[in-house]
Protein backbone atom coordinates (compact mmCIF):
# COMPACT_ATOMS: atom_id res chain seq x y z
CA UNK A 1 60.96 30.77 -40.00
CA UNK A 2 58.33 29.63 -42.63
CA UNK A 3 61.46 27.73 -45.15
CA UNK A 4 64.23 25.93 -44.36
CA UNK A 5 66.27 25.18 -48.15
CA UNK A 6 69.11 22.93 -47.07
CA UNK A 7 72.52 23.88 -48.24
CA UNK A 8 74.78 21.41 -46.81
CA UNK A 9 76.03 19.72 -43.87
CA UNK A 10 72.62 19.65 -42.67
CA UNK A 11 72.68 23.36 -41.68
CA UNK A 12 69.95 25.13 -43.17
CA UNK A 13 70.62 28.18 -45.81
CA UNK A 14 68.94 30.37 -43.03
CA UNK A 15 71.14 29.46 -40.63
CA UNK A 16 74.36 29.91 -42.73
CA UNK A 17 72.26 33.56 -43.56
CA UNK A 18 71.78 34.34 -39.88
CA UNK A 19 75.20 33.27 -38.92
CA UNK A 20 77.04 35.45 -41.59
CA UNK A 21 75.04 37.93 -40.13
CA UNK A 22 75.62 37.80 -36.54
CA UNK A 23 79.09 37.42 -37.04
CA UNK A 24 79.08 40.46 -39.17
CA UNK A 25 76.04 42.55 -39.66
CA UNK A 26 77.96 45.08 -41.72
CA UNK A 27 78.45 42.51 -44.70
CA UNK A 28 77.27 42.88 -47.56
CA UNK A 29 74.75 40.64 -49.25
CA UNK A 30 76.98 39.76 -52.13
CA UNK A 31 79.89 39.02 -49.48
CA UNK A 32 77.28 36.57 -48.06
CA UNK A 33 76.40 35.12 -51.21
CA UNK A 34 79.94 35.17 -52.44
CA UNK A 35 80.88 32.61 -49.09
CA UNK A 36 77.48 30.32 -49.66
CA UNK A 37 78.06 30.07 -53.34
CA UNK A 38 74.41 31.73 -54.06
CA UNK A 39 73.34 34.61 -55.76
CA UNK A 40 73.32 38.37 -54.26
CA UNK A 41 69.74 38.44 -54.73
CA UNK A 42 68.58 35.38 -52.93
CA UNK A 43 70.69 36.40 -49.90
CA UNK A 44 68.55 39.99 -49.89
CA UNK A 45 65.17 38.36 -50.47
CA UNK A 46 65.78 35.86 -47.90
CA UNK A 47 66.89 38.24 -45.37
CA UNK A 48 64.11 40.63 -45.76
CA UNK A 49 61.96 38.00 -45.14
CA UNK A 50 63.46 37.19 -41.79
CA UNK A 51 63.12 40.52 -41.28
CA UNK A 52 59.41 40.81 -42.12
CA UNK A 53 58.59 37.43 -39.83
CA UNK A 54 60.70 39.25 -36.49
CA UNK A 55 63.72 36.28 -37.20
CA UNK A 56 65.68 39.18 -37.45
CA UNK A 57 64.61 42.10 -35.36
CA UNK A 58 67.66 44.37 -35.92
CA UNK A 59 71.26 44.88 -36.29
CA UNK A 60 73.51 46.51 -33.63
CA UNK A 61 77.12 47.32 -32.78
CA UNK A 62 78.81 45.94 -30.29
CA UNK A 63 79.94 48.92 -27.97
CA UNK A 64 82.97 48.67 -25.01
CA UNK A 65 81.41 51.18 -22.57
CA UNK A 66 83.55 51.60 -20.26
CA UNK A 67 85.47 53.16 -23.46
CA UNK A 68 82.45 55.51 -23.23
CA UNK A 69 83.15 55.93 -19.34
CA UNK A 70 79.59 54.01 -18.50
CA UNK A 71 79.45 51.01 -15.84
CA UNK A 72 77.54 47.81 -16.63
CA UNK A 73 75.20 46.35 -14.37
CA UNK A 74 72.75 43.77 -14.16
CA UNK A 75 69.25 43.47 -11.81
CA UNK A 76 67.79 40.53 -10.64
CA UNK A 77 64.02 40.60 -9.76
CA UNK A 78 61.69 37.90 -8.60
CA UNK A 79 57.91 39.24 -9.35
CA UNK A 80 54.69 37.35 -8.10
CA UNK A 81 52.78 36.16 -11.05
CA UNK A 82 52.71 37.54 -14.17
CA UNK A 83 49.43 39.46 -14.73
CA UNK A 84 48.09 41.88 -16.92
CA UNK A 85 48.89 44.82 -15.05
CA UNK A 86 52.89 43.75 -14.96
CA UNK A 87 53.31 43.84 -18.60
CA UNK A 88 51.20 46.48 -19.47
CA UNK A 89 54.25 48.29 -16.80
CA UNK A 90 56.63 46.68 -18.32
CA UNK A 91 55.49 47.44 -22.47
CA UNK A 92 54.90 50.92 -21.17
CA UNK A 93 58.44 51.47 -20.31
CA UNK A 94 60.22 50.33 -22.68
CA UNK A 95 58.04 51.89 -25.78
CA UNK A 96 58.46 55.13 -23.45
CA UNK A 97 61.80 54.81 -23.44
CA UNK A 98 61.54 55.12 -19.89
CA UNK A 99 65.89 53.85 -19.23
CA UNK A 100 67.04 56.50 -22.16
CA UNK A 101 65.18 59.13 -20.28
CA UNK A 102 67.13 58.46 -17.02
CA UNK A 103 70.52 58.45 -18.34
CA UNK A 104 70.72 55.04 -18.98
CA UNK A 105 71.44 52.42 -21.93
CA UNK A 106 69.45 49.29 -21.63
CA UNK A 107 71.14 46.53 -23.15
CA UNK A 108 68.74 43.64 -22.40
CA UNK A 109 65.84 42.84 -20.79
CA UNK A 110 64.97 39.03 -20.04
CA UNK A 111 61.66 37.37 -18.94
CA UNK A 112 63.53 33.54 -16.90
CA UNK A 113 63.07 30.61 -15.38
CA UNK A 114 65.08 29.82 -12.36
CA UNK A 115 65.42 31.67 -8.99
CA UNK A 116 64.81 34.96 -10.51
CA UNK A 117 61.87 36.13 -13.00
CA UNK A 118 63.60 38.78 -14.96
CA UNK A 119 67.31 39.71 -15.86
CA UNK A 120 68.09 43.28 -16.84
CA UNK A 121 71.62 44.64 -18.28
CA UNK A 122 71.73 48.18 -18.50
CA UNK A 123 74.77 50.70 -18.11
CA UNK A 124 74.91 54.09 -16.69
CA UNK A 125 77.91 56.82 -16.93
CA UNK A 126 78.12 56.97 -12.92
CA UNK A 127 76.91 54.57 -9.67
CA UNK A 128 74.66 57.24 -9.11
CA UNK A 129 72.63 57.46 -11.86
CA UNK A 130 72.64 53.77 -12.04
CA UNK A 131 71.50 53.68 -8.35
CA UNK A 132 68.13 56.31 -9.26
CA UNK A 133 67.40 53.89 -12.37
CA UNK A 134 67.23 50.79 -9.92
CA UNK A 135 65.34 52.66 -7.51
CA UNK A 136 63.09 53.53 -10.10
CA UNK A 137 62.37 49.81 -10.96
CA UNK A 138 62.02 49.32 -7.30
CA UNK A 139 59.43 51.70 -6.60
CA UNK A 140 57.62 50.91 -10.51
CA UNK A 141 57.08 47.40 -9.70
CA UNK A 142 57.01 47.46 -5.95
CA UNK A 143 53.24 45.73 -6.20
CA UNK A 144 54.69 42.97 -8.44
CA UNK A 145 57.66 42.16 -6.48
CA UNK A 146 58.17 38.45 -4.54
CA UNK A 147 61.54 40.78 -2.66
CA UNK A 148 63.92 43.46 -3.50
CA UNK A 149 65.79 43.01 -6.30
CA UNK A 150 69.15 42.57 -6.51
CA UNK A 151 71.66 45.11 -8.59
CA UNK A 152 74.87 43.91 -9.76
CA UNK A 153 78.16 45.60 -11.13
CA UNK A 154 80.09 44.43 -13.87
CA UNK A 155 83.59 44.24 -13.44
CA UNK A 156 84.31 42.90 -16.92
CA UNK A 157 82.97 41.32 -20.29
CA UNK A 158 84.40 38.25 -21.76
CA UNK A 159 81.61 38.27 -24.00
CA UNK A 160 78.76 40.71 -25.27
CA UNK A 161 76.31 39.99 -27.96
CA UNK A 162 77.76 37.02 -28.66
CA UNK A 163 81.30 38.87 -30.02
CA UNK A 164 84.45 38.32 -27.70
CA UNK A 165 85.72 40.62 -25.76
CA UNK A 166 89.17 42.21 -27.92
CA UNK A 167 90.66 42.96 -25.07
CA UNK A 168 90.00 39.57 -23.48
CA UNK A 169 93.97 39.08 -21.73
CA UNK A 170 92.79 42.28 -19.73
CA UNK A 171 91.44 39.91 -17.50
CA UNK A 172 94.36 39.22 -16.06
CA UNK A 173 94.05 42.88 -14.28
CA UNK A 174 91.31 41.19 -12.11
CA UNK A 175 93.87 38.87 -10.74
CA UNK A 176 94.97 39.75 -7.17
């Protein structure tokens, strides 16, 4: 973010932009203006600018899917060291499209630090198709791989994409 204008409380007008719209993306900009006490039209040039510098790479909705019938899952891998050949893999299938392709709706894809190297959320509409999409990564980065990785079900989301869970009580279900 090139400018920071101050609005108050030490929280930058960006901030109070970017929070208006990741609590809501479907605002409008004269809602957000209307709730910072600014004009309509510094709200829209502001935000295209975070959208031309990448602060703002998109706008989604927040989907249940198990309301769609899919199952959530995450993979854990632990690669060797990141080379060349590793990303150009890894930039290859996602601009491919490569998880659409197989049935599957990847929901993130994160580069770590810890015990593992990479975190992936994806769902599928069965365990099986799920299962051919991890074997797939499996066999894709077998050369880059430290051991297998790991692939996890998700029983349940308190939270996705930073919006709670609506039907958070349904928790409760899980208890035995």
């Amino acid at each position: 973010m090139k400018k920071k204008t101050t609005i108050s409380n030490n929280i930058s007008y960006d901030d109070k932009i970017l929070q208006a719209l990741m609590d809501d993306p479907t605002r409008s900009d004269r809602e957000i203006a209307l709730d910072l006490n600014t004009y309509r039209q510094k709200v829209w040039r502001r935000r295209k600018e975070l959208e031309e510098e990448n602060v703002i790479w998109g706008y989604t909705a927040v989907v249940d899917e198990s309301q769609l019938n899919h199952v959530s899952y995450i993979v854990l891998m632990k690669t060797r060291t990141m080379n060349k050949e590793l990303v150009d893999i890894l930039i290859k299938r996602i601009s491919q499209e490569e998880p659409r392709k197989q049935g599957v709706h990847l929901k993130n894809m994160f580069y770590v630090n810890g015990e593992f190297d990479w975190v992936i959320r994806f769902t599928a509409p069965d365990h099986a198709t799920a299962r051919k999409y991890f074997e797939t990564l499996r066999l894709q980065y077998a050369d880059h791989l430290q051991e297998k990785p790991v692939m996890i079900d998700i029983n349940f989301s308190l939270v996705s994409e930073g919006k709670q869970n609506p039907d958070l009580k349904e928790l409760h279900d899980f208890v035995p």
